[in-house]
PDB file of N, CA and C in Angstrom:
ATOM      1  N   UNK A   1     -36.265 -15.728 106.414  1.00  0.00           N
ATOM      2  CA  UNK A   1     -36.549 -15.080 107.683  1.00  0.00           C
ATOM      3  C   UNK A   1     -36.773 -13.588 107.430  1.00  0.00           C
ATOM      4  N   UNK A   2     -37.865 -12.820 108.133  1.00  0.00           N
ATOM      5  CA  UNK A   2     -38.101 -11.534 108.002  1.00  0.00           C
ATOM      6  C   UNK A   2     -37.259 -10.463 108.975  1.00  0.00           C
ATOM      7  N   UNK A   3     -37.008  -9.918 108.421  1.00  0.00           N
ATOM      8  CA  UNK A   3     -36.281  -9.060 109.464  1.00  0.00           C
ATOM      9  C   UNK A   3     -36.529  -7.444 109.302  1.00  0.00           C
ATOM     10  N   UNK A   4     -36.810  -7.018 110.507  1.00  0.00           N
ATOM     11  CA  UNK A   4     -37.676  -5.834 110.315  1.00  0.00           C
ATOM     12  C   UNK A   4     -36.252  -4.371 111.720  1.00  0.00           C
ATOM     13  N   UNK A   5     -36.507  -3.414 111.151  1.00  0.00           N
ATOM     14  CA  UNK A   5     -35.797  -2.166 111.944  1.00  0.00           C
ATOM     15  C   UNK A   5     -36.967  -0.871 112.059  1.00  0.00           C
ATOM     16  N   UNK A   6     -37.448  -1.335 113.244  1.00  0.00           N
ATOM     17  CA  UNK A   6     -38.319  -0.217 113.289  1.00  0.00           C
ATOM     18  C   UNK A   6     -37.661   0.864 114.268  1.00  0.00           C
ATOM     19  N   UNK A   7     -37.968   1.924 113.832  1.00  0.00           N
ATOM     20  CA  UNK A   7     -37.491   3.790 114.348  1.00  0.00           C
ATOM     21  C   UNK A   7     -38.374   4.439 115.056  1.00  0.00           C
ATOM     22  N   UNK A   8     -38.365   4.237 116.086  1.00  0.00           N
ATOM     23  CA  UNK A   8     -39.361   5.340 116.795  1.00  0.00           C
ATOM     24  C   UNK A   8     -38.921   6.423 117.259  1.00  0.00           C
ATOM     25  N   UNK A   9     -39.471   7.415 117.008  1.00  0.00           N
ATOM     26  CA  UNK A   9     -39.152   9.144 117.005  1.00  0.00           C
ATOM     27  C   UNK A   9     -40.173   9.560 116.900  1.00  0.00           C
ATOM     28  N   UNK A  10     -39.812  11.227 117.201  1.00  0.00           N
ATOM     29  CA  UNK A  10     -40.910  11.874 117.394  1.00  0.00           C
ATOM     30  C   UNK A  10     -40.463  13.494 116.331  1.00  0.00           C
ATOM     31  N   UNK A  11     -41.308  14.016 115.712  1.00  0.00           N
ATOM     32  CA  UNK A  11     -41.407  15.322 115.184  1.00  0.00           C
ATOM     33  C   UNK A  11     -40.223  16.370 115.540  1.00  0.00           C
ATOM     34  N   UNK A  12     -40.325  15.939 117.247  1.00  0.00           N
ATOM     35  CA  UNK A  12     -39.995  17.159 118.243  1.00  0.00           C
ATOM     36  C   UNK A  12     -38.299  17.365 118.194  1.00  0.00           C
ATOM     37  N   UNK A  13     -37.991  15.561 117.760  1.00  0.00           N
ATOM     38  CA  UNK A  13     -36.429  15.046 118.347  1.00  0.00           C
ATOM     39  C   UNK A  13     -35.468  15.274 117.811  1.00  0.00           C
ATOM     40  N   UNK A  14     -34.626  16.311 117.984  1.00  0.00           N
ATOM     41  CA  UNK A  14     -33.444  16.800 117.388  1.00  0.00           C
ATOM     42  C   UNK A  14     -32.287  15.619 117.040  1.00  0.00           C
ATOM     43  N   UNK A  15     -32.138  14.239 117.793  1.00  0.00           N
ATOM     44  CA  UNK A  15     -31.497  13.361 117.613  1.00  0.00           C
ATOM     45  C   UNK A  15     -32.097  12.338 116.071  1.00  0.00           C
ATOM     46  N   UNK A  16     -33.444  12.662 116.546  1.00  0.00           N
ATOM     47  CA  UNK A  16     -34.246  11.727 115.492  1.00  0.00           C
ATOM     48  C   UNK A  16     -33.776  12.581 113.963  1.00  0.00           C
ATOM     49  N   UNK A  17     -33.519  13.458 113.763  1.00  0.00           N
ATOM     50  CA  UNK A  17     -33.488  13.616 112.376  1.00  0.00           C
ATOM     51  C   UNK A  17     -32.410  13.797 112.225  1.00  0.00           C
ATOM     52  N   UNK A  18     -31.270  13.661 113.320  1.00  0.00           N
ATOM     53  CA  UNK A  18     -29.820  13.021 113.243  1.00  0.00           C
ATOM     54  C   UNK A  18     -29.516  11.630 111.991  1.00  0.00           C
ATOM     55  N   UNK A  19     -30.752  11.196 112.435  1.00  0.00           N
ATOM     56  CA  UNK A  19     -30.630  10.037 112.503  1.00  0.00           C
ATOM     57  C   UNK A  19     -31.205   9.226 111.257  1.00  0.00           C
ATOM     58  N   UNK A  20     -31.684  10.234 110.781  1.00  0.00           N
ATOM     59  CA  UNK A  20     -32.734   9.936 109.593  1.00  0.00           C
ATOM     60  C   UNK A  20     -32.302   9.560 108.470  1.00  0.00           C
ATOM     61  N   UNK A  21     -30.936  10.441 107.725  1.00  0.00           N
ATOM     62  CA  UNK A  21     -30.528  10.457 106.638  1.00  0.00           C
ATOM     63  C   UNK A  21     -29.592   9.101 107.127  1.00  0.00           C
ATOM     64  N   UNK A  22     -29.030   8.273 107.842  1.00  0.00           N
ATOM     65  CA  UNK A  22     -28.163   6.878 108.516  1.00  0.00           C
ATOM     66  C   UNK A  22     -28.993   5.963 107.996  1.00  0.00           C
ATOM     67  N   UNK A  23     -30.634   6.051 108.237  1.00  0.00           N
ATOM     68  CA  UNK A  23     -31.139   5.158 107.819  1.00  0.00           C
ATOM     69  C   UNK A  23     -31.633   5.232 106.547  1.00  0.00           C
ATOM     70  N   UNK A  24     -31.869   6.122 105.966  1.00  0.00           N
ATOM     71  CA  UNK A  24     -32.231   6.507 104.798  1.00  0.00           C
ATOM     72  C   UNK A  24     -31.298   5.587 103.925  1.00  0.00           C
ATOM     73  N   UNK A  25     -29.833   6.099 104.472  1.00  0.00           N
ATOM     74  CA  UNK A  25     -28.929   4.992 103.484  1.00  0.00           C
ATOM     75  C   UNK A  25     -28.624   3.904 103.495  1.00  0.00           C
ATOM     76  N   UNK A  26     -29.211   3.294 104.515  1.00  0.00           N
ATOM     77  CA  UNK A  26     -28.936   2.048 105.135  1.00  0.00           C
ATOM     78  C   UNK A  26     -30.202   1.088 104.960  1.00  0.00           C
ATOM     79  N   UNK A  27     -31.304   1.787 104.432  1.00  0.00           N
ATOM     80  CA  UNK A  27     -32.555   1.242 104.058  1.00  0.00           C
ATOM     81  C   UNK A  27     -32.224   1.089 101.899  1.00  0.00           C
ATOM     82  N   UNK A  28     -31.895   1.686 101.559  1.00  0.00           N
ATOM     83  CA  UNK A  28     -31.321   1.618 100.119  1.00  0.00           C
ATOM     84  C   UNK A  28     -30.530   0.527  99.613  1.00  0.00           C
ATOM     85  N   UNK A  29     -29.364   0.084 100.689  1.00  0.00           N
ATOM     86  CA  UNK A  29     -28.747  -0.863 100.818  1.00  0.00           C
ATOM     87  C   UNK A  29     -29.601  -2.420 101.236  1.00  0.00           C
ATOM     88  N   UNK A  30     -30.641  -2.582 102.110  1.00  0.00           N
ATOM     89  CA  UNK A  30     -31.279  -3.509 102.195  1.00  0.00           C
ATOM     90  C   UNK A  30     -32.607  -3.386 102.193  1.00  0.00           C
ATOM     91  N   UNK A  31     -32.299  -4.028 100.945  1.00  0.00           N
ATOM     92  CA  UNK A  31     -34.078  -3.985 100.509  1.00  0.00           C
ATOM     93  C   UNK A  31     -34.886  -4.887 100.794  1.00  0.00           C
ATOM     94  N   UNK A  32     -34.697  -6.109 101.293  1.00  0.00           N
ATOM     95  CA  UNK A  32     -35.341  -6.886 102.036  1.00  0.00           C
ATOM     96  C   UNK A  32     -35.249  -7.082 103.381  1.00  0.00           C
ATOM     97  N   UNK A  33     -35.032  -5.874 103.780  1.00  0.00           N
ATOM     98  CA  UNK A  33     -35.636  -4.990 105.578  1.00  0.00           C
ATOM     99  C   UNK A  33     -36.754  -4.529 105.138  1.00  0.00           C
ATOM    100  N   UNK A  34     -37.743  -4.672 106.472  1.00  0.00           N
ATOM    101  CA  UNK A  34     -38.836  -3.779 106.583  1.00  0.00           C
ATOM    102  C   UNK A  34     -38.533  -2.971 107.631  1.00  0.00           C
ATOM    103  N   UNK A  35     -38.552  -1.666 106.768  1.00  0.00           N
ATOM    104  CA  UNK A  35     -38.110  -0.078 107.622  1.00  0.00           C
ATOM    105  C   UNK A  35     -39.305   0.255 107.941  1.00  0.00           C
ATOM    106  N   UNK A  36     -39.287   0.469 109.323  1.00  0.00           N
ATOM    107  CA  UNK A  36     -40.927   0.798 109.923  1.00  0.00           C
ATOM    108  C   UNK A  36     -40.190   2.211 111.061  1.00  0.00           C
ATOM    109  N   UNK A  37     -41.071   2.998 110.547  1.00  0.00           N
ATOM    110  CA  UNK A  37     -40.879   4.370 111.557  1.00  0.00           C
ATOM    111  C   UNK A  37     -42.203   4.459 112.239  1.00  0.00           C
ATOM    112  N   UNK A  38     -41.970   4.838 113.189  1.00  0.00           N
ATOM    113  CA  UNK A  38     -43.127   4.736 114.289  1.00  0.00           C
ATOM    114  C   UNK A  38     -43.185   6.073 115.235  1.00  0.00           C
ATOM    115  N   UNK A  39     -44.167   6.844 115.374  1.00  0.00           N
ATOM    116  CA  UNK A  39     -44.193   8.160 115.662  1.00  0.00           C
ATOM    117  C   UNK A  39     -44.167   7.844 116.872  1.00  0.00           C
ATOM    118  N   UNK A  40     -44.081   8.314 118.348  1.00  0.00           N
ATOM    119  CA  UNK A  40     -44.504   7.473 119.885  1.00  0.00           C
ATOM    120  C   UNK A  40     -45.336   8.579 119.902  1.00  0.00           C
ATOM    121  N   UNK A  41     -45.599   9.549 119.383  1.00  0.00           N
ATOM    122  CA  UNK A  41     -47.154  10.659 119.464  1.00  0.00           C
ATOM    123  C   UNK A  41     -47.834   9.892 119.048  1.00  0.00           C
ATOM    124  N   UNK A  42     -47.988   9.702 118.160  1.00  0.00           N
ATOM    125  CA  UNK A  42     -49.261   8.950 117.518  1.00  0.00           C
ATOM    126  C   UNK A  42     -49.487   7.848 117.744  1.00  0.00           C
ATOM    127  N   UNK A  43     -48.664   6.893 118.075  1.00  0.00           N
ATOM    128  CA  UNK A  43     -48.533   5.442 118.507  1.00  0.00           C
ATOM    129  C   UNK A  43     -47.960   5.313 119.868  1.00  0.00           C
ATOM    130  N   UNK A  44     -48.641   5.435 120.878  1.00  0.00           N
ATOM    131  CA  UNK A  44     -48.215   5.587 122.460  1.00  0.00           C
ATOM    132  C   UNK A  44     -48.075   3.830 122.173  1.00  0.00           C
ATOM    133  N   UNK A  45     -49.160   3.186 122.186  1.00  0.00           N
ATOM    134  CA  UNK A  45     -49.249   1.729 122.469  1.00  0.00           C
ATOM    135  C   UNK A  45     -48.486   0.768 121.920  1.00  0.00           C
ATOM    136  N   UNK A  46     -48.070   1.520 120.576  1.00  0.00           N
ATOM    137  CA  UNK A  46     -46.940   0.304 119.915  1.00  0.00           C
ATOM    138  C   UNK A  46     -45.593   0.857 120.876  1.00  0.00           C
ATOM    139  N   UNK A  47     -45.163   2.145 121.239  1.00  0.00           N
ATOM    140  CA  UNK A  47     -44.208   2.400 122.336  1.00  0.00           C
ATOM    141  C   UNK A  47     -44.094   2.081 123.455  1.00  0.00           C
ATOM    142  N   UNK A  48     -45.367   1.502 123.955  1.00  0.00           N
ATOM    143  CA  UNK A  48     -45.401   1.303 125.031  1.00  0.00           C
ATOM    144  C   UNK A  48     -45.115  -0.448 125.163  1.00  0.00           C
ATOM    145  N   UNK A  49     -45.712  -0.883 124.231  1.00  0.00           N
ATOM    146  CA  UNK A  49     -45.312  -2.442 124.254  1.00  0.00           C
ATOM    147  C   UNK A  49     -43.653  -2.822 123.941  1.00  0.00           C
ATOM    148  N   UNK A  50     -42.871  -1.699 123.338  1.00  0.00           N
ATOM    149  CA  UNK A  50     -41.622  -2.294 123.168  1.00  0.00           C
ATOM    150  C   UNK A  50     -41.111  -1.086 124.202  1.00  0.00           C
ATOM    151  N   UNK A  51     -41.506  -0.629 125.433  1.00  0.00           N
ATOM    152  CA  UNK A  51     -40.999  -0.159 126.676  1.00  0.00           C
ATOM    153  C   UNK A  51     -39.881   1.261 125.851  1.00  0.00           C
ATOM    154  N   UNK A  52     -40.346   1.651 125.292  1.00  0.00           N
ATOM    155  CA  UNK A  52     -39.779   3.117 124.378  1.00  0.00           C
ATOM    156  C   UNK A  52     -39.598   4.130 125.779  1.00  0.00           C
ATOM    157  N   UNK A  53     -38.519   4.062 125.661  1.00  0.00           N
ATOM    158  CA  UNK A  53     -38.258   5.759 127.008  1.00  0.00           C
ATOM    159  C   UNK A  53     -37.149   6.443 126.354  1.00  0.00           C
ATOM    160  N   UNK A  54     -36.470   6.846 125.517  1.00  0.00           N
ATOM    161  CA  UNK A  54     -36.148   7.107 125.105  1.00  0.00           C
ATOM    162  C   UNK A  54     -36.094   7.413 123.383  1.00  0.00           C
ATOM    163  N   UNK A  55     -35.376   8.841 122.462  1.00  0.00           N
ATOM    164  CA  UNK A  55     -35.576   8.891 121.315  1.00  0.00           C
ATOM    165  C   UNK A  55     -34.141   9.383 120.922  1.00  0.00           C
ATOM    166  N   UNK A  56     -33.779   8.552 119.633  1.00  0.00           N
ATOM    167  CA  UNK A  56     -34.765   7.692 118.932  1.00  0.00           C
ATOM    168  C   UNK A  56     -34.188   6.163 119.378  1.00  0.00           C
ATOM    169  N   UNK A  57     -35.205   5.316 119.096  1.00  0.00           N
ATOM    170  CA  UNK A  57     -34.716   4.154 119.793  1.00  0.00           C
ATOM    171  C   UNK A  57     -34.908   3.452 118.499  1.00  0.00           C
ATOM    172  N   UNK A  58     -33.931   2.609 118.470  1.00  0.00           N
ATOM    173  CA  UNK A  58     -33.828   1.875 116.800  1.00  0.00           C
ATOM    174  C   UNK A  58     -33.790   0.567 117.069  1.00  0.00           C
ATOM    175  N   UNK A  59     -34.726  -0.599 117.053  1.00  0.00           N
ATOM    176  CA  UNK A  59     -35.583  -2.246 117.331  1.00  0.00           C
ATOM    177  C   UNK A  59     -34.808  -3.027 116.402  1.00  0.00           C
ATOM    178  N   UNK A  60     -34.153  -3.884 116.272  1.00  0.00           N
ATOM    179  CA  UNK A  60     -33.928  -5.009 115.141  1.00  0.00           C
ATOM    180  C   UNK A  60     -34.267  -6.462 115.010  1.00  0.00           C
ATOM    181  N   UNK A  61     -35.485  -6.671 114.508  1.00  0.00           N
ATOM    182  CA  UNK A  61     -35.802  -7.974 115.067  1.00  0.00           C
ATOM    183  C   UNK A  61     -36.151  -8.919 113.467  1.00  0.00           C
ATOM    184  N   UNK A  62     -36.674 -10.089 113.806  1.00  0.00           N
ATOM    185  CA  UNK A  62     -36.654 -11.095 113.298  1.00  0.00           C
ATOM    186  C   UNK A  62     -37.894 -11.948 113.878  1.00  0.00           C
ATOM    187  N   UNK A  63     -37.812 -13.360 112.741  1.00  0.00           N
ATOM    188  CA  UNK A  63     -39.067 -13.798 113.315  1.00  0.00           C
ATOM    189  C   UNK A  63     -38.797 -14.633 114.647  1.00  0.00           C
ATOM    190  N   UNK A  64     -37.382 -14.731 115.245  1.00  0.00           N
ATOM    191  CA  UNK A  64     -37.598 -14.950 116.422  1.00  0.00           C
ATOM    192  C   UNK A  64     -37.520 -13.898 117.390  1.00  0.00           C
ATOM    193  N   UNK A  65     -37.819 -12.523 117.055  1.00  0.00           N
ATOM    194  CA  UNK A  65     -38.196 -11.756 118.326  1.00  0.00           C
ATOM    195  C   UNK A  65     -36.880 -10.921 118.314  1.00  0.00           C
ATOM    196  N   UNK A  66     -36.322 -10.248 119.189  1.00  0.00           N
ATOM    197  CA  UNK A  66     -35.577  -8.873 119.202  1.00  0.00           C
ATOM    198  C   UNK A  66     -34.143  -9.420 118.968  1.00  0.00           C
ATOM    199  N   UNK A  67     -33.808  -8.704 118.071  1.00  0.00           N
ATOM    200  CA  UNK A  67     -31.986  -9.555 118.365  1.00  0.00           C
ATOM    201  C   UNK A  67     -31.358  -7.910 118.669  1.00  0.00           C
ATOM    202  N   UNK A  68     -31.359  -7.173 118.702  1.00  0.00           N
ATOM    203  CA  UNK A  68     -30.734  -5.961 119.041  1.00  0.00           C
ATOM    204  C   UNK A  68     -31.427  -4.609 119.626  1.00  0.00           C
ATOM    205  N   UNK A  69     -31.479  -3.547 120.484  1.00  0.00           N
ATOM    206  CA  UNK A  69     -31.894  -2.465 120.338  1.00  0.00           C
ATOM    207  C   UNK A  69     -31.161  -0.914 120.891  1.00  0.00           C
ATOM    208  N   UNK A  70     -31.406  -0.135 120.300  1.00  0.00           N
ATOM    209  CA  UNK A  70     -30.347   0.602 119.975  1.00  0.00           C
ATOM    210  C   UNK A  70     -31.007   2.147 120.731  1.00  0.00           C
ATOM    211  N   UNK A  71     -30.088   3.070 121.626  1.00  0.00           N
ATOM    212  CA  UNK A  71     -31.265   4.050 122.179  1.00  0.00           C
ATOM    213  C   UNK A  71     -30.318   5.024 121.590  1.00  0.00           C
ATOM    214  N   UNK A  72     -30.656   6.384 121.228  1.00  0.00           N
ATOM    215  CA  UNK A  72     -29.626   7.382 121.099  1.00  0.00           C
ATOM    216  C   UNK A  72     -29.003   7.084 119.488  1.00  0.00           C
ATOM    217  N   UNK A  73     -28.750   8.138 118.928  1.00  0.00           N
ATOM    218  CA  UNK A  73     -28.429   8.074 117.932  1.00  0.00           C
ATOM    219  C   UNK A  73     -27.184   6.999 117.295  1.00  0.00           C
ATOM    220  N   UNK A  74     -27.396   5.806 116.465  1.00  0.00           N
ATOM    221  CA  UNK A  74     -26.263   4.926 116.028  1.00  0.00           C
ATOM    222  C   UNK A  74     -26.046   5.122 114.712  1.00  0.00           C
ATOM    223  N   UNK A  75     -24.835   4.587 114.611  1.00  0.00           N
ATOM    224  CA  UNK A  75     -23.922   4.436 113.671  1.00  0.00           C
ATOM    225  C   UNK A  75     -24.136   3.435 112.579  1.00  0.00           C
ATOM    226  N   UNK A  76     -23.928   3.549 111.089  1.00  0.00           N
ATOM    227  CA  UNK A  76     -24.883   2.888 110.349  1.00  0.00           C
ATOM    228  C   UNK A  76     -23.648   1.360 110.638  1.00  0.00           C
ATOM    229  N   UNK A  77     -22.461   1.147 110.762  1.00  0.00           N
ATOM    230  CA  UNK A  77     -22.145   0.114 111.475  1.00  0.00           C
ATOM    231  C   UNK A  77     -22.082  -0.879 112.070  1.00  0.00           C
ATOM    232  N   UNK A  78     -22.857  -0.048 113.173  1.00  0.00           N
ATOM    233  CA  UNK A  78     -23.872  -1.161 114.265  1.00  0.00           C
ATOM    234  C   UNK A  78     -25.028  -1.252 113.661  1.00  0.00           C
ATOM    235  N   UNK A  79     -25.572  -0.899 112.967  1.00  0.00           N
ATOM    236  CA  UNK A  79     -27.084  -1.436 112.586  1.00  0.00           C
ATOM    237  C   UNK A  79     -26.616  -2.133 111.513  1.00  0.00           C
ATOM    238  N   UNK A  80     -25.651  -1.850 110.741  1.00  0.00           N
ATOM    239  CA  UNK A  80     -25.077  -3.666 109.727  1.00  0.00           C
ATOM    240  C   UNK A  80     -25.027  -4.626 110.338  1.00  0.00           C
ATOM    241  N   UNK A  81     -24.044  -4.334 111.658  1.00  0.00           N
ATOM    242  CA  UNK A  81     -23.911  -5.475 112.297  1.00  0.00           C
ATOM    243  C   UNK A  81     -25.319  -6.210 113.041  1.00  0.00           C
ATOM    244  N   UNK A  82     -26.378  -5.633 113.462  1.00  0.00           N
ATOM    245  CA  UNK A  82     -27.275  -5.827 113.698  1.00  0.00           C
ATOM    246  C   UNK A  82     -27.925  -6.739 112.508  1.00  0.00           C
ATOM    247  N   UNK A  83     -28.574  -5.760 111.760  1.00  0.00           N
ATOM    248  CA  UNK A  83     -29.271  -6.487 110.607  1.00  0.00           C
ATOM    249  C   UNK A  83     -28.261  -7.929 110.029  1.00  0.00           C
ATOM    250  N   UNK A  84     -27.361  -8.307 110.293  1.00  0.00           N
ATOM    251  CA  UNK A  84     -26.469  -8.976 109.435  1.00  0.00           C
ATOM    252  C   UNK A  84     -26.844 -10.281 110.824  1.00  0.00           C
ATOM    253  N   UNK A  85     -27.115  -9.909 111.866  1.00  0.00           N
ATOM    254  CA  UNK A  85     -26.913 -10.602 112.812  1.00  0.00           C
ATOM    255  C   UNK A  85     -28.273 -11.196 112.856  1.00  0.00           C
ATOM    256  N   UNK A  86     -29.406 -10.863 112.292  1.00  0.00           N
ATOM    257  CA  UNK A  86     -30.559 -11.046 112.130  1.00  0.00           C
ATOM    258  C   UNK A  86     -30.770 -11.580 111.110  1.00  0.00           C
ATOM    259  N   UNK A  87     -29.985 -11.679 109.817  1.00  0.00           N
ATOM    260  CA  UNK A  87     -30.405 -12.825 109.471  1.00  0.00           C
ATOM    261  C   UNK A  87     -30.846 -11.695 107.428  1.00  0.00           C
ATOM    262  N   UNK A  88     -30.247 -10.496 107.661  1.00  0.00           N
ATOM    263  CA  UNK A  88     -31.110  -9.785 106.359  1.00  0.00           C
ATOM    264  C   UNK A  88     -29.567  -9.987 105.466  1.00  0.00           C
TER     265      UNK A  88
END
């Protein structure tokens, strides 16, 4: 099963680069995640299809579709527990 954590943020977001070095280490640790960062400047439409109103908003899904999502800066913790819950 694929299991993917995509990050959407923006340049601007003081939370987003909170948030950066959490995943940084948490992407090292699983290497069979696909870490997808997603600008919502540059990509309105991929934000807009997963209803993005907030930054940074952190997606955890799988090939059956969303098992978690996360708004505001998290804890590398909950995104174990996430990814673990998904199946990586």
């Amino acid at each position: 099963m694929s299991v993917t954590l995509k990050d959407f943020y923006a340049d601007w977001c003081g939370p987003c680069k909170t948030q950066d070095p959490i995943l940084e280490d948490l992407e090292a640790d699983y290497p069979d995640v696909d870490f997808e960062k997603v600008d919502v400047d540059a990509a309105q439409d991929v934000a807009n299809e997963y209803q993005v109103r907030s930054l940074p908003t952190l997606i955890v899904e799988n090939d059956d579709g969303i098992v978690e999502r996360f708004v505001g800066v998290t804890q590398r913790d909950d995104l174990e527990d996430a990814l673990d819950e998904a199946g990586a």
